[in-house]
N, C-alpha and C. Protein backbone atom coordinates (compact mmCIF):
# COMPACT_ATOMS: atom_id res chain seq x y z
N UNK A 1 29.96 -6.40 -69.97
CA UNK A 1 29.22 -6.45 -68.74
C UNK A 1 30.07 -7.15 -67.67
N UNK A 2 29.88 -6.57 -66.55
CA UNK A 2 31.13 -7.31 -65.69
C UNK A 2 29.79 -8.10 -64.30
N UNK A 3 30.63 -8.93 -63.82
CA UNK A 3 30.22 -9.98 -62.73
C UNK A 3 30.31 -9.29 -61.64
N UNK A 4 31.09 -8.24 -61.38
CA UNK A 4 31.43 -7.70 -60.21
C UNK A 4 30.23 -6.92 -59.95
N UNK A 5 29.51 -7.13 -58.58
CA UNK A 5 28.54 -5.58 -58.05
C UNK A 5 29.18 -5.19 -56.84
N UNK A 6 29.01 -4.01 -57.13
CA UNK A 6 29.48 -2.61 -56.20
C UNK A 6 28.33 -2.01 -55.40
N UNK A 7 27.74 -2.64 -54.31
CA UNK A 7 27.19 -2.35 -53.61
C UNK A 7 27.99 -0.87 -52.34
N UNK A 8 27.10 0.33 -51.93
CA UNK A 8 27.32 0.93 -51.11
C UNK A 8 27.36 0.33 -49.91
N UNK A 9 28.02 1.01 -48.30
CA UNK A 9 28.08 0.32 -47.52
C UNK A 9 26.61 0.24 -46.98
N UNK A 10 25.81 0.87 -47.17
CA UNK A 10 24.05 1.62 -46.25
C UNK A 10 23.27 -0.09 -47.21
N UNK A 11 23.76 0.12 -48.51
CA UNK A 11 23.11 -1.28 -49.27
C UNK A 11 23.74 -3.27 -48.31
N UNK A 12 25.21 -2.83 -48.19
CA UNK A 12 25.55 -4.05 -47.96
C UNK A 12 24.83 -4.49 -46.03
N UNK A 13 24.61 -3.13 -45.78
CA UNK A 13 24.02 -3.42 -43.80
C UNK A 13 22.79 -3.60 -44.09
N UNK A 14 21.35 -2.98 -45.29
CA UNK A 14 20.41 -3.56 -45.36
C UNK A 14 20.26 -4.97 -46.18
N UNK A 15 21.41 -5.38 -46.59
CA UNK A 15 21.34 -6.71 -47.42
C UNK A 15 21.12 -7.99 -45.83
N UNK A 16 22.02 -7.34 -44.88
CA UNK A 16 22.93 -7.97 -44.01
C UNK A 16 21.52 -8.03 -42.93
N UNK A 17 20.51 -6.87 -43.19
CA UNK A 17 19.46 -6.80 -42.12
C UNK A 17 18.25 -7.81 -42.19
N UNK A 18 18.11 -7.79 -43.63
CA UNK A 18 17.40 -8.39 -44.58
C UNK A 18 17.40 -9.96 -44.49
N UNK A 19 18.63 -10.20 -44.63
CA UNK A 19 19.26 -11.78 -44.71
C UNK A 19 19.87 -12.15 -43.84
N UNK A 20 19.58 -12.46 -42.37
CA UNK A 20 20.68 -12.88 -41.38
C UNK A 20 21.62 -14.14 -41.45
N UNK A 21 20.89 -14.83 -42.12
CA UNK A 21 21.57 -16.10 -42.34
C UNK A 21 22.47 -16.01 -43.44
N UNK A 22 22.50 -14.72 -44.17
CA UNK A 22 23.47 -14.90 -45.37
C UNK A 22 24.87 -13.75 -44.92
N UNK A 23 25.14 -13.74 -43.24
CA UNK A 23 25.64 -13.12 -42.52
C UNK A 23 26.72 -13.69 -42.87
N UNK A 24 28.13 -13.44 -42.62
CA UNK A 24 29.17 -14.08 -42.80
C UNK A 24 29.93 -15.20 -41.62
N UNK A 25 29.98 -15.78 -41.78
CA UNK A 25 30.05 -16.68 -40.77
C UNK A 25 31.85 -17.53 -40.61
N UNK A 26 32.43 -17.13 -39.65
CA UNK A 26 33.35 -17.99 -38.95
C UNK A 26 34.02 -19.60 -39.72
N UNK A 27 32.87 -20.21 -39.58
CA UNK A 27 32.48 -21.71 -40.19
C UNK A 27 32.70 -21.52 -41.99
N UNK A 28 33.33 -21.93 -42.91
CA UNK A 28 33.35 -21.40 -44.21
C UNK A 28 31.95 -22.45 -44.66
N UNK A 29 32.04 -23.80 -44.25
CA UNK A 29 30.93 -24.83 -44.42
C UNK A 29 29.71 -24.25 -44.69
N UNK A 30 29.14 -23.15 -43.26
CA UNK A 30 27.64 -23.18 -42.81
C UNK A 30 27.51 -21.87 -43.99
N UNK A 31 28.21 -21.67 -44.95
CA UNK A 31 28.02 -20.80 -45.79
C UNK A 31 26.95 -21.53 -46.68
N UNK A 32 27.44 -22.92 -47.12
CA UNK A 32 26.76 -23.56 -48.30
C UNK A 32 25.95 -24.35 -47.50
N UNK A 33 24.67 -23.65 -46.67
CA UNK A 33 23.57 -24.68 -46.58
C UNK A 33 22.61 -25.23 -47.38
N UNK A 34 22.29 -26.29 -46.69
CA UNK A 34 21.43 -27.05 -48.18
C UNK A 34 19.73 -26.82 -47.55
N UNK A 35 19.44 -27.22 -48.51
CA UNK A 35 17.67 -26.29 -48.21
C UNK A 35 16.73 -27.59 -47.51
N UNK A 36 15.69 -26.88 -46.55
CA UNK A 36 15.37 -27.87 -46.11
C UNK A 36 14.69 -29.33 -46.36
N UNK A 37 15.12 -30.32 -45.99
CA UNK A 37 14.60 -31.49 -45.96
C UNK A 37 12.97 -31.74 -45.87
N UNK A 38 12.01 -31.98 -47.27
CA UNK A 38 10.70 -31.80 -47.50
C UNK A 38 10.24 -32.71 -47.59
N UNK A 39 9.16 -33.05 -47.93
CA UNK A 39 7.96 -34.57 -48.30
C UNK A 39 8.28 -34.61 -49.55
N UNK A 40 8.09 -33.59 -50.04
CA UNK A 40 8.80 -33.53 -51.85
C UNK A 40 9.82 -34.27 -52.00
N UNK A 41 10.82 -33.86 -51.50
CA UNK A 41 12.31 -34.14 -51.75
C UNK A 41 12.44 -35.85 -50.95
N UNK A 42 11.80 -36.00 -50.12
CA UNK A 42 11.25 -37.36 -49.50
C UNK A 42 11.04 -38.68 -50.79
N UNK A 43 9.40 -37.83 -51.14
CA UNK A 43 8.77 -38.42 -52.23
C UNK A 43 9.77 -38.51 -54.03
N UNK A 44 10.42 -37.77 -54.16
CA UNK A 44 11.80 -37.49 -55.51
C UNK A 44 12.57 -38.86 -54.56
N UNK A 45 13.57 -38.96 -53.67
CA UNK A 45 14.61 -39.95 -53.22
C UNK A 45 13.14 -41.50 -53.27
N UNK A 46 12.23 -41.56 -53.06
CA UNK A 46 11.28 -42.60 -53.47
C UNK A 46 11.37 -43.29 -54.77
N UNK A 47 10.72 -42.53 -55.59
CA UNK A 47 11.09 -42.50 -56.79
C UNK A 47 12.24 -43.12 -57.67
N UNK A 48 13.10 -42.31 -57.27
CA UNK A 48 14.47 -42.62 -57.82
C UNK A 48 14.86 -44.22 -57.08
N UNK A 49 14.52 -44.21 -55.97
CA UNK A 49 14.51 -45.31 -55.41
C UNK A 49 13.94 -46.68 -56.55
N UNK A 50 12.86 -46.62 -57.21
CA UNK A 50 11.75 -47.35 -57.98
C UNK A 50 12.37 -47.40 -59.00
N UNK A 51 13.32 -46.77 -59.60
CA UNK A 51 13.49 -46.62 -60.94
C UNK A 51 13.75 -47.45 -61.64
N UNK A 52 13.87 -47.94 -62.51
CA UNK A 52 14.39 -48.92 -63.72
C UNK A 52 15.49 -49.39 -63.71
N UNK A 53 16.24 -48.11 -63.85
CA UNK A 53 17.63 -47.56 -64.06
C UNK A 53 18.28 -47.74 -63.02
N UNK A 54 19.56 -48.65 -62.74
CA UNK A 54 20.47 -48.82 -61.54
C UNK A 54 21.42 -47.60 -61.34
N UNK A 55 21.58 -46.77 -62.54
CA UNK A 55 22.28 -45.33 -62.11
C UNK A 55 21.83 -44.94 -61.38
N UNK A 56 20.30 -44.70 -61.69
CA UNK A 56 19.36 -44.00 -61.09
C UNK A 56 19.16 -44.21 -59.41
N UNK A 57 18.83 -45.37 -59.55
CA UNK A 57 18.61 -46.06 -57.63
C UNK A 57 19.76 -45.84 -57.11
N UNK A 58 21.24 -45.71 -57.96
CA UNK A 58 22.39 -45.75 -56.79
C UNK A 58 22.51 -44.29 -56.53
N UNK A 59 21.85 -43.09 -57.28
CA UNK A 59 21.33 -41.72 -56.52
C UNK A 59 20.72 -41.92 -55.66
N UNK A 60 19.96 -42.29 -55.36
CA UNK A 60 18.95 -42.71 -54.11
C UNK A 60 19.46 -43.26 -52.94
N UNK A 61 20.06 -44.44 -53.45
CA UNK A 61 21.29 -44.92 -52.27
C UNK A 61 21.76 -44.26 -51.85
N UNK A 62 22.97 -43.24 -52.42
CA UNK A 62 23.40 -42.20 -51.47
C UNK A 62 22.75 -40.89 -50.82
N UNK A 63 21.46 -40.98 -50.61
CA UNK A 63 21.27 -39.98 -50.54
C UNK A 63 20.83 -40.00 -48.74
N UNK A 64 21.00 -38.86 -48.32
CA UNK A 64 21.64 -39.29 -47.09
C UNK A 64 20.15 -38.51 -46.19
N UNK A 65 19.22 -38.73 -46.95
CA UNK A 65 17.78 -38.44 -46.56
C UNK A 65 16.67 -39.27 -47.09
N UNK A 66 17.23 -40.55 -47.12
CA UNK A 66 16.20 -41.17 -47.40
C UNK A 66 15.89 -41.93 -46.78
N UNK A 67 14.48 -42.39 -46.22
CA UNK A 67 13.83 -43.24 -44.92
C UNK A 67 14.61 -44.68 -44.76
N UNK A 68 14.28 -45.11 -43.85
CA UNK A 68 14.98 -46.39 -42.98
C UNK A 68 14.80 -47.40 -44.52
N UNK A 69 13.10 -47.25 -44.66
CA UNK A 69 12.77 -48.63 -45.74
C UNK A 69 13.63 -48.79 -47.09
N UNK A 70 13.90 -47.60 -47.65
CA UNK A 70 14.39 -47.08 -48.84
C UNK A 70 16.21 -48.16 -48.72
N UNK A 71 16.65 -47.18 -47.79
CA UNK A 71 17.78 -47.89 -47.53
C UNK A 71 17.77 -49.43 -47.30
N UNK A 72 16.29 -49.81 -46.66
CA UNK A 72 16.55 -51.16 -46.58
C UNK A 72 16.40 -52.20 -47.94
N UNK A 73 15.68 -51.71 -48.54
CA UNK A 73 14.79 -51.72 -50.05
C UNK A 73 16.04 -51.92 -50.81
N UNK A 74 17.19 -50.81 -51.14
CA UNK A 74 18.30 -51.03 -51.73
C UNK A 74 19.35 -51.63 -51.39
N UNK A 75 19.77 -52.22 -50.40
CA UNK A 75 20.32 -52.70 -49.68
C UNK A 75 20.28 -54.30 -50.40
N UNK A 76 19.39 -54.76 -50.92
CA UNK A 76 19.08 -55.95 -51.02
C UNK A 76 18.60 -55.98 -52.57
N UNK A 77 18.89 -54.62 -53.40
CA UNK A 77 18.91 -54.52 -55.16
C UNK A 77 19.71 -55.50 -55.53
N UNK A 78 18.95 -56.30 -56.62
CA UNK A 78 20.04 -56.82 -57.82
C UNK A 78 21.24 -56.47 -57.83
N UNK A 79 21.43 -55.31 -58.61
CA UNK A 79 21.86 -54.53 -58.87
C UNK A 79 23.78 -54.19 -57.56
N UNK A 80 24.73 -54.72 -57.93
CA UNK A 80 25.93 -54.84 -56.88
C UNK A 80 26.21 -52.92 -57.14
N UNK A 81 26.09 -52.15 -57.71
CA UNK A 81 26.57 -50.83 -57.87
C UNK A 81 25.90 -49.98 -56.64
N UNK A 82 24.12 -50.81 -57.15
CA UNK A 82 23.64 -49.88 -55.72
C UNK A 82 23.38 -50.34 -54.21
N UNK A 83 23.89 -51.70 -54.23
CA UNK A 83 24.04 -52.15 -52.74
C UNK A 83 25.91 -51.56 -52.48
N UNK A 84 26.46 -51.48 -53.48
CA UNK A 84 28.13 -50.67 -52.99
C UNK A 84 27.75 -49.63 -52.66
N UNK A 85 26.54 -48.56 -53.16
CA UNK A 85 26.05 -47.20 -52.61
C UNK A 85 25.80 -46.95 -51.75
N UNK A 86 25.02 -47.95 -50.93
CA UNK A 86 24.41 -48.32 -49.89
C UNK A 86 25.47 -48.66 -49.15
N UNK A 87 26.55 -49.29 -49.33
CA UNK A 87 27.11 -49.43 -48.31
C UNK A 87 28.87 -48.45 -47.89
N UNK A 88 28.53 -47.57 -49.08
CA UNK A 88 29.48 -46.65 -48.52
C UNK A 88 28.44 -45.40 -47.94
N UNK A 89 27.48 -45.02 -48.13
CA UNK A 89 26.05 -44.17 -47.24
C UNK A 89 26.65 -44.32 -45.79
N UNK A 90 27.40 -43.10 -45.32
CA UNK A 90 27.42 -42.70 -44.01
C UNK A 90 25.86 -42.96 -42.68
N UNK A 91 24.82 -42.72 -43.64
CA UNK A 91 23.43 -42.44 -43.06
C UNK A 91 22.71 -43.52 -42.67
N UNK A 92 22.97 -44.64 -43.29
CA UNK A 92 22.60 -46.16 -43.65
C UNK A 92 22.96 -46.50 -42.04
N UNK A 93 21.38 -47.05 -41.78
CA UNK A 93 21.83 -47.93 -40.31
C UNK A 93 22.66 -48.60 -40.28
N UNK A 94 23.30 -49.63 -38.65
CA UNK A 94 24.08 -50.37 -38.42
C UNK A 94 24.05 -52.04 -39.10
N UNK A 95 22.35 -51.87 -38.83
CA UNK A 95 21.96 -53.41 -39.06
C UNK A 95 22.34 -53.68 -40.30
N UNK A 96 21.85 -52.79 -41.20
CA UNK A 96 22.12 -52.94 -42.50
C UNK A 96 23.34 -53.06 -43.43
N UNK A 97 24.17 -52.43 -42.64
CA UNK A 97 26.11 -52.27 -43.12
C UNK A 97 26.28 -53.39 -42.47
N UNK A 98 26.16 -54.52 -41.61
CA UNK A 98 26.00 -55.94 -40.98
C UNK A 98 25.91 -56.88 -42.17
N UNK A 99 24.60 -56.51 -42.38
CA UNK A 99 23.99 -57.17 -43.39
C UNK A 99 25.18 -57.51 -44.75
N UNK A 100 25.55 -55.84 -45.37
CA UNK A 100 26.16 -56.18 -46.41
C UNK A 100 27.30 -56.39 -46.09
N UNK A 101 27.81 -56.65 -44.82
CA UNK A 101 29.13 -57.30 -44.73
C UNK A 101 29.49 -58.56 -45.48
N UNK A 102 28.21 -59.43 -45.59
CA UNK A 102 28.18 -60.65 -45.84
C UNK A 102 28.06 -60.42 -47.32
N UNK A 103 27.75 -59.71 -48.20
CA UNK A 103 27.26 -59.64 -49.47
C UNK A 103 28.11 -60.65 -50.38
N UNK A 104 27.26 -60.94 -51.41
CA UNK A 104 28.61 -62.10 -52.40
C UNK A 104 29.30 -60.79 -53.41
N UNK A 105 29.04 -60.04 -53.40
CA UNK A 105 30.23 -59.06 -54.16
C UNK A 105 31.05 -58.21 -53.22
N UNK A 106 32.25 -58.41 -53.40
CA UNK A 106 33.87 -58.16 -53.10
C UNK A 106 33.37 -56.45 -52.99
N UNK A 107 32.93 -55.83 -53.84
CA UNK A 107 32.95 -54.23 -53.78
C UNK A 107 32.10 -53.85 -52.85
N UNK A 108 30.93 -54.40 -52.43
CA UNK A 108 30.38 -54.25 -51.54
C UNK A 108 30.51 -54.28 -50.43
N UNK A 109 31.44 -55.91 -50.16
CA UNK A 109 31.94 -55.86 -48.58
C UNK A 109 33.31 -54.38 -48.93
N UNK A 110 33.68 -54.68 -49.48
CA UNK A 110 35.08 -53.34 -49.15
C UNK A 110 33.78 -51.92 -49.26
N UNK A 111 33.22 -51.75 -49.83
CA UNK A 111 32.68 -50.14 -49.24
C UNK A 111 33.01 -50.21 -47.85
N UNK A 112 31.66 -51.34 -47.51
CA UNK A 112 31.52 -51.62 -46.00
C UNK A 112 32.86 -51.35 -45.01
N UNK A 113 33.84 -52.09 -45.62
CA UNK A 113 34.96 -51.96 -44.64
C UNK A 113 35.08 -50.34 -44.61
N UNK A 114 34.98 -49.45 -45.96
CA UNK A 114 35.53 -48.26 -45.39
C UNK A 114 34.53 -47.65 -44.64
N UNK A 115 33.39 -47.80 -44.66
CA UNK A 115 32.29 -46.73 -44.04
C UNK A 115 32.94 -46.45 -42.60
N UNK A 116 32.81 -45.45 -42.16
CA UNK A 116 33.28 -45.22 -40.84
C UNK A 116 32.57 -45.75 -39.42
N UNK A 117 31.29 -45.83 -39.96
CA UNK A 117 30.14 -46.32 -38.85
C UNK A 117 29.80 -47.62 -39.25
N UNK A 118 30.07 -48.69 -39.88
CA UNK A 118 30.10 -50.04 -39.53
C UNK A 118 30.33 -50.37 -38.51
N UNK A 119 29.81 -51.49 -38.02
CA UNK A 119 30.24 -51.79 -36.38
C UNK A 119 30.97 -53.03 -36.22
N UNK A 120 31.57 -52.78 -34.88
CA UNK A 120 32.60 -53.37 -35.18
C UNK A 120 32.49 -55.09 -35.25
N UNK A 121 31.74 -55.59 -34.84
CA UNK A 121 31.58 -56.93 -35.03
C UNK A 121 31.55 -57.31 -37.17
N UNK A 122 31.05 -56.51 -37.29
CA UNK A 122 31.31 -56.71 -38.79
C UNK A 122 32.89 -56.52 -39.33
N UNK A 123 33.55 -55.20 -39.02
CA UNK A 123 34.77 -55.35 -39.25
C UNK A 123 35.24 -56.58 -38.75
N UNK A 124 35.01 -57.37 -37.47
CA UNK A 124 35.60 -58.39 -37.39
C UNK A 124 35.28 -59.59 -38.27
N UNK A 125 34.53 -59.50 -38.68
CA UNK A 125 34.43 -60.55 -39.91
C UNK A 125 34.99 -60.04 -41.15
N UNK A 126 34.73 -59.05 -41.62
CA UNK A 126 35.61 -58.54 -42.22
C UNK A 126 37.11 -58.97 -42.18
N UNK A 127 37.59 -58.42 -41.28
CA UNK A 127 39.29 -58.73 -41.16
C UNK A 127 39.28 -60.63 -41.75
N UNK A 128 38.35 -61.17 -41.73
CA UNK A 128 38.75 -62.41 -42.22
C UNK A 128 38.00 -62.54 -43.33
N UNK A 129 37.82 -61.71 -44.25
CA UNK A 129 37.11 -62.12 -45.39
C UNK A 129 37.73 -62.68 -46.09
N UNK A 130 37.70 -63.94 -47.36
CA UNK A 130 37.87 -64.76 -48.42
C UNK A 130 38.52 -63.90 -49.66
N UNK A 131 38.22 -62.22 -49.14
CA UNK A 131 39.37 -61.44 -50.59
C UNK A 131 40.05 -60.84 -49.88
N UNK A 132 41.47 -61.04 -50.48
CA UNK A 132 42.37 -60.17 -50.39
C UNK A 132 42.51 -58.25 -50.03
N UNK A 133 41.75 -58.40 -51.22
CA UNK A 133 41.63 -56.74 -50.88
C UNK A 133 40.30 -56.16 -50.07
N UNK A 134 39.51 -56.99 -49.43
CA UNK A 134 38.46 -56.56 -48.52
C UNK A 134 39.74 -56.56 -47.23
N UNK A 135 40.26 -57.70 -47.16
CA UNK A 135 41.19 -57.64 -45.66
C UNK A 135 42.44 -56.95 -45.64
N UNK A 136 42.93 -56.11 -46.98
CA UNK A 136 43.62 -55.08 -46.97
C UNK A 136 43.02 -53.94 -47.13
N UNK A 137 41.87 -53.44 -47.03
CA UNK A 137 40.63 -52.77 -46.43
C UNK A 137 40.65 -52.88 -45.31
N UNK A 138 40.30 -53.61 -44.79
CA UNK A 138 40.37 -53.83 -42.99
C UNK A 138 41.53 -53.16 -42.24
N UNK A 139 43.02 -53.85 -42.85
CA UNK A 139 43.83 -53.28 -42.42
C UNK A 139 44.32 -52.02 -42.52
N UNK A 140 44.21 -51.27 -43.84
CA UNK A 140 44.02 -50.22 -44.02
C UNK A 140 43.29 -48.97 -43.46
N UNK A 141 42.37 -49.42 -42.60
CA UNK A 141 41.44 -48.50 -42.43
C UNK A 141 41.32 -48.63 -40.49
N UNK A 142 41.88 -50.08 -40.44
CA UNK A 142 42.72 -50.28 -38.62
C UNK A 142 43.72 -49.24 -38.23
N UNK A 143 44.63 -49.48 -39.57
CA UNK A 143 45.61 -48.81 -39.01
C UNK A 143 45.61 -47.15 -39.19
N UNK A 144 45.05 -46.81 -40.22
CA UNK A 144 44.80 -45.50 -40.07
C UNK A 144 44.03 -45.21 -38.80
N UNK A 145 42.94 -45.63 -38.42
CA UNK A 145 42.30 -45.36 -37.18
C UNK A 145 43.26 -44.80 -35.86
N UNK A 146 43.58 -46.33 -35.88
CA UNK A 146 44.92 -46.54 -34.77
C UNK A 146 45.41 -45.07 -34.82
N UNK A 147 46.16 -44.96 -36.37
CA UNK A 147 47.15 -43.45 -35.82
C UNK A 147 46.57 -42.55 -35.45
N UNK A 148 45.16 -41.99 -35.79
CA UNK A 148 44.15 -41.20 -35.37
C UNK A 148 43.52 -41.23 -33.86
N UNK A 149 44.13 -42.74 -33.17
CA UNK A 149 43.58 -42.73 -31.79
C UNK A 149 41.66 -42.77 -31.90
N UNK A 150 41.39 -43.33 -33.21
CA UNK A 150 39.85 -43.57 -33.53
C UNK A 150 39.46 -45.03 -32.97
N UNK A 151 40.40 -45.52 -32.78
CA UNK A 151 39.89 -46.97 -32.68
C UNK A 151 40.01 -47.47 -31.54
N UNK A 152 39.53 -48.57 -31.22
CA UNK A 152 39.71 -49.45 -29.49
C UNK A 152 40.85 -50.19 -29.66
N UNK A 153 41.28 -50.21 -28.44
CA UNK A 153 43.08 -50.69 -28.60
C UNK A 153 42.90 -52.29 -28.79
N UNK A 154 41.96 -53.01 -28.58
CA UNK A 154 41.61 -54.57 -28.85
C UNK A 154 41.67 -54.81 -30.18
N UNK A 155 40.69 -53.59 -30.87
CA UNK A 155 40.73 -54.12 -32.04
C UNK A 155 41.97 -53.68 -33.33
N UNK A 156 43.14 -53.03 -32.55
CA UNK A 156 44.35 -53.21 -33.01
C UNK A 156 45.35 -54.03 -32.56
N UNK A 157 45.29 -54.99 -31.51
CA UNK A 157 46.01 -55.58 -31.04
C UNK A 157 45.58 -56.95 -31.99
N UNK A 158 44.22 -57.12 -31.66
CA UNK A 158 43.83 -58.08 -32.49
C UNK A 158 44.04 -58.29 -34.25
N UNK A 159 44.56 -57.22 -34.66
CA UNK A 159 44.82 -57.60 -36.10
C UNK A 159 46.86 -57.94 -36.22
């Protein structure tokens, strides 16, 4: 049995009439859309949120649809794996990547340093953190900026 189908061309223009969105598209990305964002899928990232299991909650952590509280909720877990989740979460407010700037685990502040949307008053504490490799984080992620022309020229002059 083979994988391959051999659709006619009259089949592939009513596939194409049928399905506009499964049109071929320019963008290779907007090929693999993800399905919409539900109360279900809301109420599942909840859940997982609650769980027992710190594997489990640091799914939740990253999940980049889950409400303000959730994120704030994990943010402040026991648990150092799923506040590092939390703080590499692109989606995760400002206040909150602030917050775990200060965290007492080393892996946590370095997520933080890499997240791209930390702000910058935190990187500046950052750049003086008490580990080594959080402030070769800092620098690391300055100077890449820098070459990218991502960053404010203060806060490369200043390191």
């Amino acid at each position: 049995m083979s994988c391959i189908r051999f659709n006619t061309p009259a089949q592939r223009r009513q596939l194409a009439a049928d399905a506009p969105a499964m049109r071929p598209s320019d963008d290779p990305v907007a090929q693999f859309l993800s399905p919409a964002v539900t109360a279900s899928k809301v109420a599942r990232i909840r859940r997982l949120a609650a769980d027992p299991n710190p594997k489990i909650r640091e799914s939740a952590a990253l999940s980049y649809h889950a409400p303000v509280e959730i994120y704030e909720a994990l943010s402040r877990d026991p648990d150092a794996g799923v506040r590092a989740c939390i703080a590499k979460n692109e989606h995760v407010p400002c206040d909150i990547l602030s917050r775990l700037a200060t965290d007492p685990d080393e892996r946590v502040r370095g997520f933080v340093a890499l997240n791209y949307f930390v702000p910058a008053d935190a990187m500046t504490a950052l750049a003086d953190d008490p580990s080594a490799v959080v402030r070769g984080l800092v620098d690391w992620k300055t100077k890449l900026a820098a070459e990218e022309g991502a960053v404010a020229p203060e806060l490369v002059a200043a390191r």
